[in-house]
C-alpha atoms as a PDB file:
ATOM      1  CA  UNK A   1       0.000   0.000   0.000  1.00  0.00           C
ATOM      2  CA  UNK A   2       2.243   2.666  -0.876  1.00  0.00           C
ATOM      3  CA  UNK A   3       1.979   6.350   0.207  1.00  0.00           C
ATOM      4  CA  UNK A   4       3.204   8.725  -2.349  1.00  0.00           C
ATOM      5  CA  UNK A   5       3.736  12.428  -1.810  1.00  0.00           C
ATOM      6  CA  UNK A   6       2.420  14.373  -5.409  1.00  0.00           C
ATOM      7  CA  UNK A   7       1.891  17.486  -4.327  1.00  0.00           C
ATOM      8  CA  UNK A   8       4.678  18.695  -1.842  1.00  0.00           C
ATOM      9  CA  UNK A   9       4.617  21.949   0.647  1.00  0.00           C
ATOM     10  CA  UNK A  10       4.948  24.798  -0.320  1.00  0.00           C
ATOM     11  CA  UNK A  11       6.215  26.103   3.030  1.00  0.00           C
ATOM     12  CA  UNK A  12       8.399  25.077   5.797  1.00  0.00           C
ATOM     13  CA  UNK A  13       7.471  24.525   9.391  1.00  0.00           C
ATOM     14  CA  UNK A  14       9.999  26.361  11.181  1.00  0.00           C
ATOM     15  CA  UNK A  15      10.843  29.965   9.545  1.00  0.00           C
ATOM     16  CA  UNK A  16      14.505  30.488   9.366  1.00  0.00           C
ATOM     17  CA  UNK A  17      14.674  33.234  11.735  1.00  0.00           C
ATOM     18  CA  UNK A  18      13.551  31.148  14.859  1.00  0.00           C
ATOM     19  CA  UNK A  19      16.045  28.529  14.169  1.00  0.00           C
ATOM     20  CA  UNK A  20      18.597  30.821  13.695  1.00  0.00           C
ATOM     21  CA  UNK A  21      17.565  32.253  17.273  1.00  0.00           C
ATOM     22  CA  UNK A  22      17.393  29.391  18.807  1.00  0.00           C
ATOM     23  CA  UNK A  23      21.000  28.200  17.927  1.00  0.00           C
ATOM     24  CA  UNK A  24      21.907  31.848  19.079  1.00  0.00           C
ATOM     25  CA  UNK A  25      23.284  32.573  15.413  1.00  0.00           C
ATOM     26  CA  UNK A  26      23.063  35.726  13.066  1.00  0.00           C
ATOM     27  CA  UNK A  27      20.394  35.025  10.508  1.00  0.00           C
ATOM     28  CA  UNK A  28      22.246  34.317   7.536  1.00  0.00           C
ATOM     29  CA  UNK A  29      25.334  32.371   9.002  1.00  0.00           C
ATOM     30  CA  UNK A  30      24.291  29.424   8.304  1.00  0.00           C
ATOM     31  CA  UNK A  31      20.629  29.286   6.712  1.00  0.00           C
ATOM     32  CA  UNK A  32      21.242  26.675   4.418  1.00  0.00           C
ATOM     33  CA  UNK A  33      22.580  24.246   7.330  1.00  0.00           C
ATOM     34  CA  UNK A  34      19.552  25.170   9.658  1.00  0.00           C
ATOM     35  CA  UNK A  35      17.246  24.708   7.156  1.00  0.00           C
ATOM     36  CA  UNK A  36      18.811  21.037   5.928  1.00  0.00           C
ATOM     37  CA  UNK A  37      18.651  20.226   9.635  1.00  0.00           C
ATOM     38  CA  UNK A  38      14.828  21.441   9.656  1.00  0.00           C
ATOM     39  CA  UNK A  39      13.881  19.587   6.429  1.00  0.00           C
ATOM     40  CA  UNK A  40      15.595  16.191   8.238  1.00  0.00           C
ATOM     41  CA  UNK A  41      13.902  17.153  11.910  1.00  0.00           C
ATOM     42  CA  UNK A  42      10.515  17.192   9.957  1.00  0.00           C
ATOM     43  CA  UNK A  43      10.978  14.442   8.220  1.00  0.00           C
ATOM     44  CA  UNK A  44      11.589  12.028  11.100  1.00  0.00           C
ATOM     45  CA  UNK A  45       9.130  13.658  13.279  1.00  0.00           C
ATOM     46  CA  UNK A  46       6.405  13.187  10.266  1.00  0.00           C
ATOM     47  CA  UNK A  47       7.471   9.244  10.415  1.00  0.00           C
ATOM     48  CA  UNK A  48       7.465   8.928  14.256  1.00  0.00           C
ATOM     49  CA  UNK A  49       3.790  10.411  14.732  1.00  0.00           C
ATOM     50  CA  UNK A  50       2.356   9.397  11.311  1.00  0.00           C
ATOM     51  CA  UNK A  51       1.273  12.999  11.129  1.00  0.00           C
ATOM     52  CA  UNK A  52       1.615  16.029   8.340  1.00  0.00           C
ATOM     53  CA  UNK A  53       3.143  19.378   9.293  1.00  0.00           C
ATOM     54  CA  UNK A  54       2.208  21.292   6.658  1.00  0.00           C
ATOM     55  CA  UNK A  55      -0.533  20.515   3.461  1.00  0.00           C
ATOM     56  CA  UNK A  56       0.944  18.040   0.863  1.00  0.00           C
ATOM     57  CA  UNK A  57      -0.937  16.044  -1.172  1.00  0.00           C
ATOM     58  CA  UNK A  58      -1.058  12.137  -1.305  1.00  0.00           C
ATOM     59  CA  UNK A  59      -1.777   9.266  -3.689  1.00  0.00           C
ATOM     60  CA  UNK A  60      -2.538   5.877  -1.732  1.00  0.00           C
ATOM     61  CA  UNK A  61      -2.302   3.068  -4.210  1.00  0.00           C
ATOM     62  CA  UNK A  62      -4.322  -0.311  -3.426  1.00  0.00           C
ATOM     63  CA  UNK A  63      -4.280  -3.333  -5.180  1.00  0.00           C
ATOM     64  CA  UNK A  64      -8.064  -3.772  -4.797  1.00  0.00           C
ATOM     65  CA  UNK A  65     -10.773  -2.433  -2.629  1.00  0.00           C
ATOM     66  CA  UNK A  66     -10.829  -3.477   0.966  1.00  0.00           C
ATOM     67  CA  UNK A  67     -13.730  -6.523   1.306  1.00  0.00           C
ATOM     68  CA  UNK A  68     -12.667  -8.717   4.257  1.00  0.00           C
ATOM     69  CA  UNK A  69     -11.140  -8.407   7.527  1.00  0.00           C
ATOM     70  CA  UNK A  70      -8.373  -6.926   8.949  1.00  0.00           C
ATOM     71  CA  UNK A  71      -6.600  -3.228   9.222  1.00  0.00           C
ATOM     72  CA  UNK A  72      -5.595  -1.242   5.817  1.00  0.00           C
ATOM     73  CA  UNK A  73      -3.039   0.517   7.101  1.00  0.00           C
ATOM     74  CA  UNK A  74      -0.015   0.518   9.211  1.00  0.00           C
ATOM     75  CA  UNK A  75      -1.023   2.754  12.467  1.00  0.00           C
ATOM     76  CA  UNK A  76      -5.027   2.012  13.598  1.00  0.00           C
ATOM     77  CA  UNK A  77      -5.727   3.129  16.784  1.00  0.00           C
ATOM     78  CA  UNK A  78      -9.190   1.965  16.390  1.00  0.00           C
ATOM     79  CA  UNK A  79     -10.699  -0.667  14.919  1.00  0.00           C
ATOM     80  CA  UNK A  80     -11.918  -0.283  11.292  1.00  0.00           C
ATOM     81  CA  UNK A  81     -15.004  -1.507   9.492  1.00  0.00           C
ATOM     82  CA  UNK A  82     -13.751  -4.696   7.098  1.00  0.00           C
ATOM     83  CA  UNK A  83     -14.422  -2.159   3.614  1.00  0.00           C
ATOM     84  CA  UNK A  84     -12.924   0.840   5.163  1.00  0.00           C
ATOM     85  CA  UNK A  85     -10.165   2.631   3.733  1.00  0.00           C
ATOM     86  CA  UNK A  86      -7.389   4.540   6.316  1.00  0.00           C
ATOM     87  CA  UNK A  87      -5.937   7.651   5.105  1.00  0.00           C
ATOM     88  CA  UNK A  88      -2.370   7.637   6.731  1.00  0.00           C
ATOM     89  CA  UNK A  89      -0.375  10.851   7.518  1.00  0.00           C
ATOM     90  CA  UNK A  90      -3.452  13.064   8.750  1.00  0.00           C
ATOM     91  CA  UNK A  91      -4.568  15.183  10.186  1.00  0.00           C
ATOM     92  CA  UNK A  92      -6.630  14.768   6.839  1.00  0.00           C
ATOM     93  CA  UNK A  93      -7.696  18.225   5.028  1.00  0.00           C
ATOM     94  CA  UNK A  94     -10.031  16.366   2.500  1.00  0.00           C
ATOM     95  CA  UNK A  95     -10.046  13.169   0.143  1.00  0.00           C
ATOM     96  CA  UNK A  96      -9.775  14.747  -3.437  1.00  0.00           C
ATOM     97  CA  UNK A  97     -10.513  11.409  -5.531  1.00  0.00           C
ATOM     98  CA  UNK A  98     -10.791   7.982  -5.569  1.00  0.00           C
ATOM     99  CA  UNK A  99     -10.044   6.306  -9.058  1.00  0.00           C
ATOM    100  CA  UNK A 100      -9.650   2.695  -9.918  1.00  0.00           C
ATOM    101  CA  UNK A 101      -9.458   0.595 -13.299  1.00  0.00           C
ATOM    102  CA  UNK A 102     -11.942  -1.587 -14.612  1.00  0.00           C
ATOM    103  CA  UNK A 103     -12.278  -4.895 -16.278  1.00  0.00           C
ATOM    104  CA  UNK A 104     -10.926  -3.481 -19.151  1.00  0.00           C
ATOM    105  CA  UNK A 105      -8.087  -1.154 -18.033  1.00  0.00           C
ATOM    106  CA  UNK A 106      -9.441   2.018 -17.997  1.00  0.00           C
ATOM    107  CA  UNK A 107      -9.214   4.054 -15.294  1.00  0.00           C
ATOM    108  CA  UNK A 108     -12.890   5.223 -13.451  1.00  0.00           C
ATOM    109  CA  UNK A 109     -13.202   8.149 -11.617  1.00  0.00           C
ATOM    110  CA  UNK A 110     -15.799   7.225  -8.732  1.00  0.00           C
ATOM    111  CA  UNK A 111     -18.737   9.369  -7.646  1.00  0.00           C
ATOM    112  CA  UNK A 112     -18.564  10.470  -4.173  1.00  0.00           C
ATOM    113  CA  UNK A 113     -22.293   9.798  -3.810  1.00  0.00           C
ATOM    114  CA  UNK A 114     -20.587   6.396  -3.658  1.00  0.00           C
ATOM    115  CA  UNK A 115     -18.534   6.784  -0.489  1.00  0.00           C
ATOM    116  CA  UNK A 116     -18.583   8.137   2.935  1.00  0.00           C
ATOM    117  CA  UNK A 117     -15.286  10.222   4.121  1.00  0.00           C
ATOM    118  CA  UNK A 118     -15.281  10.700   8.355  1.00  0.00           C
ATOM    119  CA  UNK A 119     -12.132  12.455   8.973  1.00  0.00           C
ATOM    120  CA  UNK A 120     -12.939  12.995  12.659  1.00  0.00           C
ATOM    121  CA  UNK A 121      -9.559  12.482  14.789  1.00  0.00           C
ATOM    122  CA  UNK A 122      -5.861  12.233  13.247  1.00  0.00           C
ATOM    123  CA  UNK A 123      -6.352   9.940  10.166  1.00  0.00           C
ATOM    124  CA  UNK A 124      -9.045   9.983   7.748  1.00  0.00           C
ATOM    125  CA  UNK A 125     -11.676   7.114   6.873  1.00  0.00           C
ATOM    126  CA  UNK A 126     -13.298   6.107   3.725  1.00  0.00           C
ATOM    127  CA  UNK A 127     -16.091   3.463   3.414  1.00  0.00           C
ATOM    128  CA  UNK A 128     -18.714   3.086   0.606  1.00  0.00           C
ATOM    129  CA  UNK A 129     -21.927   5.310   1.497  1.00  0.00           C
ATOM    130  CA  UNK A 130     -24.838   3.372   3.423  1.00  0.00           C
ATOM    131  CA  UNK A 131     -26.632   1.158   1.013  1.00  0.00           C
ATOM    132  CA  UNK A 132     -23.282   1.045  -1.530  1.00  0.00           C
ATOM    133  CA  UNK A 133     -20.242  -1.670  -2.057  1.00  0.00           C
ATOM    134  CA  UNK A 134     -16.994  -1.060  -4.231  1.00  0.00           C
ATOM    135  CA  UNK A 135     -17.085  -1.634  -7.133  1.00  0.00           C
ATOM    136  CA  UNK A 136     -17.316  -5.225  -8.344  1.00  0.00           C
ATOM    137  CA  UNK A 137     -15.572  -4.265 -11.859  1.00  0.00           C
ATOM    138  CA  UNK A 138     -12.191  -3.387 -10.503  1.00  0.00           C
ATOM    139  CA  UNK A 139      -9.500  -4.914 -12.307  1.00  0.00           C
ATOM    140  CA  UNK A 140      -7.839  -7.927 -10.212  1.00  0.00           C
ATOM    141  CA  UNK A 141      -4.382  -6.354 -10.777  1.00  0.00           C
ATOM    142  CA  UNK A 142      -1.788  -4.879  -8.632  1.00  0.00           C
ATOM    143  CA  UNK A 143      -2.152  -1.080  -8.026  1.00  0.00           C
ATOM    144  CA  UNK A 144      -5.578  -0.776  -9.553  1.00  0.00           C
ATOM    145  CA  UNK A 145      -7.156   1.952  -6.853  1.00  0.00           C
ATOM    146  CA  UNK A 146      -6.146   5.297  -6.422  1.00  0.00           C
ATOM    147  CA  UNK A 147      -7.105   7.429  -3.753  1.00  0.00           C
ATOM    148  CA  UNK A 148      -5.614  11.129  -3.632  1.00  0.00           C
ATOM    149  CA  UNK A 149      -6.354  13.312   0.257  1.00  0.00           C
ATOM    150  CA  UNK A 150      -4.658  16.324   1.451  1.00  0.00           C
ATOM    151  CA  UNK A 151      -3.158  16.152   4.954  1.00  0.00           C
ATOM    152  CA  UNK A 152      -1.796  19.094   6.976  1.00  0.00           C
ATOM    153  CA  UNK A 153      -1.810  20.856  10.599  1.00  0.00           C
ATOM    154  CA  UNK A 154      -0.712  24.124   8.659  1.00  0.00           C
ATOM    155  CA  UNK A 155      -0.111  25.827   5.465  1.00  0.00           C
ATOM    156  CA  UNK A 156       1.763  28.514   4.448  1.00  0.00           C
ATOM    157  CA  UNK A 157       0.103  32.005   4.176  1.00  0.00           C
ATOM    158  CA  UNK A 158       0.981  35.091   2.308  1.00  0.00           C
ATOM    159  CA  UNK A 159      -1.091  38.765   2.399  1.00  0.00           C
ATOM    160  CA  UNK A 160      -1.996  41.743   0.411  1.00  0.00           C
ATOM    161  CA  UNK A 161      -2.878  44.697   2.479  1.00  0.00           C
ATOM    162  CA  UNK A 162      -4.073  46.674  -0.229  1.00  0.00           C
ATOM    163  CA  UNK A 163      -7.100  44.311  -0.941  1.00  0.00           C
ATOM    164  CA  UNK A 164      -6.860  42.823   2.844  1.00  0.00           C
ATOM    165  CA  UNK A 165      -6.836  39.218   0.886  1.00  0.00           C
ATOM    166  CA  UNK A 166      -5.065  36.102   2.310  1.00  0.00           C
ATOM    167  CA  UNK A 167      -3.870  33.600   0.060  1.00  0.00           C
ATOM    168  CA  UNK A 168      -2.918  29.886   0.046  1.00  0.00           C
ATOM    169  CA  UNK A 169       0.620  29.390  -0.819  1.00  0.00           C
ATOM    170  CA  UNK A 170       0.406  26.336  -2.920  1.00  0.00           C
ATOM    171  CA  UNK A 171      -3.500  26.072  -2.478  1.00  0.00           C
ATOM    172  CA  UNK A 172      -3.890  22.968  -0.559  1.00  0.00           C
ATOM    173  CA  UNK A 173      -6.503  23.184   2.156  1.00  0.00           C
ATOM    174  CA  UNK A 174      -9.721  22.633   2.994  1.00  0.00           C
ATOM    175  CA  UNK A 175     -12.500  23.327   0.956  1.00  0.00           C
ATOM    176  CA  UNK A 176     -13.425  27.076   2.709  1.00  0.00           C
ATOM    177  CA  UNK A 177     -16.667  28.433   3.024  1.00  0.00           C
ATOM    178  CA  UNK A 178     -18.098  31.452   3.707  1.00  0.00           C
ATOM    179  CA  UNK A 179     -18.437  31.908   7.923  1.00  0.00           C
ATOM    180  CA  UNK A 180     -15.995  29.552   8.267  1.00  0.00           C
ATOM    181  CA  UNK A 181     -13.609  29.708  11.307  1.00  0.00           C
ATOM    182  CA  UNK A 182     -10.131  29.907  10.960  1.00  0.00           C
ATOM    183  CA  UNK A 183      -6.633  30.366  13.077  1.00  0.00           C
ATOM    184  CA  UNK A 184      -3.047  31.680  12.232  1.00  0.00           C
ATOM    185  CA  UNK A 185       0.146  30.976  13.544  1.00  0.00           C
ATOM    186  CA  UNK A 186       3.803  32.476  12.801  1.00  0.00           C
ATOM    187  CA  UNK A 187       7.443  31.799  12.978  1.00  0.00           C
ATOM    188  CA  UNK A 188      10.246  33.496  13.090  1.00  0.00           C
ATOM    189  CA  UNK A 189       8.185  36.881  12.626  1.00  0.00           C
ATOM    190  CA  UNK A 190       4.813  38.803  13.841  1.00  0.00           C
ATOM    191  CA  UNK A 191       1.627  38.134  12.060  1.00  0.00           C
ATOM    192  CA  UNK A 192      -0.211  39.902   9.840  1.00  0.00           C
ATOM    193  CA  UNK A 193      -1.774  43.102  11.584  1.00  0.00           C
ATOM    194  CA  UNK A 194      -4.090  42.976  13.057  1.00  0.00           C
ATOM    195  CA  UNK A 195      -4.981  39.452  13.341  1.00  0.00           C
ATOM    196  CA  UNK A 196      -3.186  37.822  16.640  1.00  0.00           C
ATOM    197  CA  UNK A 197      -2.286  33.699  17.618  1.00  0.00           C
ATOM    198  CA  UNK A 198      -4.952  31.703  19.330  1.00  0.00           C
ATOM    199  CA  UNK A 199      -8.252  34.039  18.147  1.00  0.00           C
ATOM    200  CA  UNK A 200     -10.857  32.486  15.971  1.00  0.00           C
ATOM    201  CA  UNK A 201     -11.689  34.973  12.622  1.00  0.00           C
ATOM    202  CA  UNK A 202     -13.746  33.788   9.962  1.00  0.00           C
ATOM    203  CA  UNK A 203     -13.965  33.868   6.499  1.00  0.00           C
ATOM    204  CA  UNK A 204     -16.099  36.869   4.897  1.00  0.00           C
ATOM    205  CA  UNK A 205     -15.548  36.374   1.361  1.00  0.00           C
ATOM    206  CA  UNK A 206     -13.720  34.214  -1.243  1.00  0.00           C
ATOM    207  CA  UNK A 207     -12.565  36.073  -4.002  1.00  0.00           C
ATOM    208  CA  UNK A 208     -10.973  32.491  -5.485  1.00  0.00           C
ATOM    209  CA  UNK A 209     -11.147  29.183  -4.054  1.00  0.00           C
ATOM    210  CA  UNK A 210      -7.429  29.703  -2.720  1.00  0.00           C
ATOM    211  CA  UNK A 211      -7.520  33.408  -1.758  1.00  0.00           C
ATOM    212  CA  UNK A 212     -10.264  34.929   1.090  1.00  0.00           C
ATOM    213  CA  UNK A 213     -11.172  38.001   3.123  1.00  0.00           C
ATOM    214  CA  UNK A 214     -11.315  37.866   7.357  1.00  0.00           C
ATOM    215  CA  UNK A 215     -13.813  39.365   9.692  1.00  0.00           C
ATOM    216  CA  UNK A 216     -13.503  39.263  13.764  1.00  0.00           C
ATOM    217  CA  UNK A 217     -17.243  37.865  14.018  1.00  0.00           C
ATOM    218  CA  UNK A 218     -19.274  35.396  11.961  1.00  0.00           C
ATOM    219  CA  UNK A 219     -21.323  37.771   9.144  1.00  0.00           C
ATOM    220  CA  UNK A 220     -18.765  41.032  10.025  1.00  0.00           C
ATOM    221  CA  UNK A 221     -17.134  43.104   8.009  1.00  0.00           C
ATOM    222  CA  UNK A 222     -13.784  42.813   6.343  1.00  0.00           C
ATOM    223  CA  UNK A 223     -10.624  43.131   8.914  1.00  0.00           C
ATOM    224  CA  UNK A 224      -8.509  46.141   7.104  1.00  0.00           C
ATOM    225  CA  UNK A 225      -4.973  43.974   7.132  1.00  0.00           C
ATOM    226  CA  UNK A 226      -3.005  47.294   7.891  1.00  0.00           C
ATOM    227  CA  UNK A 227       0.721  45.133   7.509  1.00  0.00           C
ATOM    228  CA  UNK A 228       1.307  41.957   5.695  1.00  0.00           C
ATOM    229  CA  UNK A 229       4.034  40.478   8.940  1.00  0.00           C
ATOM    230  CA  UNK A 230       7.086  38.982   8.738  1.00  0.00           C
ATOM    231  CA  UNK A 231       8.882  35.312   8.995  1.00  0.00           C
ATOM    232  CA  UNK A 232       6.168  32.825   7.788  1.00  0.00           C
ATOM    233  CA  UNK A 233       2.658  32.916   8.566  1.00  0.00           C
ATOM    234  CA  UNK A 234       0.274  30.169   8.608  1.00  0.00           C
ATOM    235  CA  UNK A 235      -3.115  29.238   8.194  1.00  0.00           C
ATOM    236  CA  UNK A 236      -3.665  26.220  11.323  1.00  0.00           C
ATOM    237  CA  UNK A 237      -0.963  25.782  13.593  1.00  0.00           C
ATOM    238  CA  UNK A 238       1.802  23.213  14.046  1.00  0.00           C
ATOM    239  CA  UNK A 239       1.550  21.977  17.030  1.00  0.00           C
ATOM    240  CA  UNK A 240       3.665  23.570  19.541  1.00  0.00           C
ATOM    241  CA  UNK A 241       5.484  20.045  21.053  1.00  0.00           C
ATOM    242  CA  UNK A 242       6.138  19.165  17.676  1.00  0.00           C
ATOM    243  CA  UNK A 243       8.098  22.523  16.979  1.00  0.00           C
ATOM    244  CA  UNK A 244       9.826  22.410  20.493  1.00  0.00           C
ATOM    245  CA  UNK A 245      10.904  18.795  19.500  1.00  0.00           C
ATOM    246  CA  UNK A 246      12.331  20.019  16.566  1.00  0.00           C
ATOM    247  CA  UNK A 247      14.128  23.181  17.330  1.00  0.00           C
ATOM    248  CA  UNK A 248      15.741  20.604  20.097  1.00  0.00           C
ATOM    249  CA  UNK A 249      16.677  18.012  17.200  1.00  0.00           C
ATOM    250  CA  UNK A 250      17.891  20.943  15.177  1.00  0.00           C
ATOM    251  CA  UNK A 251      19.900  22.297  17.761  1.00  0.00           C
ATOM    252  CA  UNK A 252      21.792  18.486  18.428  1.00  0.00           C
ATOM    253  CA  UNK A 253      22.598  18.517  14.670  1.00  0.00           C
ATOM    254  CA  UNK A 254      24.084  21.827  14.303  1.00  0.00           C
ATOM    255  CA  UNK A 255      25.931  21.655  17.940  1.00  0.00           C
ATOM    256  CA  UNK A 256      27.714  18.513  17.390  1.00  0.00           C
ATOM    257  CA  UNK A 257      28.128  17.907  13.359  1.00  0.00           C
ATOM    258  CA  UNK A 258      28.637  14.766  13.985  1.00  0.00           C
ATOM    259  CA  UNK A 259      27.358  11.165  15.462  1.00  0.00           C
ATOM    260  CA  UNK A 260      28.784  11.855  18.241  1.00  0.00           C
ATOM    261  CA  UNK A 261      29.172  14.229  21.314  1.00  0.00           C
ATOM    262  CA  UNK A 262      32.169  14.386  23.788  1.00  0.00           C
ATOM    263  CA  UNK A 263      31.316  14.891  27.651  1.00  0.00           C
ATOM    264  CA  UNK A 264      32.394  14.375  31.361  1.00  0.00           C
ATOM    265  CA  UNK A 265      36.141  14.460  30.740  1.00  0.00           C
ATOM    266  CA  UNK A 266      36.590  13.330  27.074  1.00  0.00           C
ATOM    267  CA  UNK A 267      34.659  10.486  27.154  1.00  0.00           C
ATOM    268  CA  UNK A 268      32.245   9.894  24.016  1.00  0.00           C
ATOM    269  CA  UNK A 269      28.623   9.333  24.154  1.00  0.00           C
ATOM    270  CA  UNK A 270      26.546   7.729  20.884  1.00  0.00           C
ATOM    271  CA  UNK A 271      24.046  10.457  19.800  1.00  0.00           C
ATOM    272  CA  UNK A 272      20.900   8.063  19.027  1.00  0.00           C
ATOM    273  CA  UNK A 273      18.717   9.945  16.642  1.00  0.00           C
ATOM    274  CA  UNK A 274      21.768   9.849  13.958  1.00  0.00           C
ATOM    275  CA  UNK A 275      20.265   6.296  12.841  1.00  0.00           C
ATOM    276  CA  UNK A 276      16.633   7.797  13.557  1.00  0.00           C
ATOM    277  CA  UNK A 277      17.367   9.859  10.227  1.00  0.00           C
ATOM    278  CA  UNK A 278      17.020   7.030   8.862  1.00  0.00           C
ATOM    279  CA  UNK A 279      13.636   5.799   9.678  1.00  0.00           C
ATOM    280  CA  UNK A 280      11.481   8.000   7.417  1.00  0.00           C
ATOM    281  CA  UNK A 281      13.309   6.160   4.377  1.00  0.00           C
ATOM    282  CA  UNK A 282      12.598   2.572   5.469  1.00  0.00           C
ATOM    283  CA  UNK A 283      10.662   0.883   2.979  1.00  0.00           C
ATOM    284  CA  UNK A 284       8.155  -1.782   4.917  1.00  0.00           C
ATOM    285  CA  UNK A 285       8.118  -5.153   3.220  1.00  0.00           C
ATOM    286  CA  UNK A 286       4.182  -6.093   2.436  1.00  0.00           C
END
């Protein structure tokens, strides 16, 4: 069942001015490293808690629709109905398709009047709507079902004060509506003014499916985005332990340099998450 990323993000995280400060270096002294250390840091930490950071897009590829017992997937903290489908790597933004090939070879895009998507909790879960089955045409052949989700605590965000429009960098989110409730984050910077962390706004209008306008209260009038902020905004929030984690990860890589640290008089001690590195490129064996 292998999970491929097709759409990748279009932001980072971290912003390199907070790992800069937290290594207590001059913001430009050694971007690149920081940022190679961040990039590895998010990797592993993506692997560890089967989670996405920020909004990339996914193709799961089955070999058939799920009919009998037993888990699809590698991480179920719950038990799932026999035909269910897991989505992997949530939290779970939205299922864009589900394709498969028929008898003949031809790849079928299925209706989603024919499924039910619950992506309550961390990962996402797909099972044919009441009163439905799989198809029965799918071709018996290795890698015959598609299904394509978006997963992501975050995404990146960028602003234009003169129209007081926010924008999705790379446009993968939820589907937004208007009166919808949304909340921003930052690194490395201040947010836009005058919208603050931890403070519900909500959408007021959608100029594109990718791009809307804010108001403080459901049905209010457009916040007048006075500054467009600085470092890298966001649109959700990374969860804080996850960033502490990192910027602690980060800060062993760029300390030591190496796999391992000297201590207490000369003597050396293994640094353990050197082979960790490793464990978001392990390919399982089905």
């Amino acid at each position: 069942m292998p999970l491929d990323r097709i759409t990748l993000p279009a932001a980072l995280p971290l912003h390199a001015n907070a790992l800069a400060d937290h290594v207590r270096q001059d913001v430009g002294t050694d971007t690149e490293l920081l940022l190679g250390c961040l990039r590895s840091a998010r990797d592993f930490a993506e692997a560890r808690c089967n989670r996405t950071l920020i909004a990339t897009r996914y193709k799961l590829t089955l070999d058939a629709f799920p009919q009998g017992g037993g888990i699809l997937g590698t991480y179920a903290p719950f038990t799932l109905p026999p035909n269910a489908i897991l989505l992997e790597r949530g939290p779970v933004l939205k299922l864009v398709s589900i394709k498969y090939l028929d008898m003949s070879g031809t790849q079928q895009l299925l209706a989603a009047t024919e499924y039910a998507v619950s992506l309550a909790g961390q990962l996402g879960r797909v099972t044919p709507a009441f009163g439905k089955v799989w198809p029965a045409n799918t071709l018996p052949q290795i890698g015959a079902v598609e299904v394509t989700f978006d997963a992501g605590d975050a995404t990146g965000i960028t602003v234009d004060p003169a129209s007081d429009t926010v924008s999705i960098t790379g446009g993968l989110w939820r589907t937004l509506t208007v009166g919808d409730a949304l909340r921003f984050s930052n690194s490395g910077g201040v947010l836009p003014s005058p919208l603050v962390p931890d403070t519900d706004y909500y959408v007021q209008a959608l100029p594109t499916s990718t791009s809307f306008k804010l108001a403080a209260t459901a049905g209010g009038s457009v916040i007048d985005i006075t500054a467009a902020g600085s470092g890298q905004s966001y649109l959700g929030v990374v969860p804080d332990g996850v960033c502490s984690w990192m910027k602690l990860r980060i800060g062993g890589l760029y300390e030591n340099r190496e796999d391992a640290m000297v201590v207490q008089r000369g003597t050396l001690f293994e640094v353990p998450y050197m082979d960790n590195l490793l464990d978001s490129f392990r390919q399982p064996l089905y």
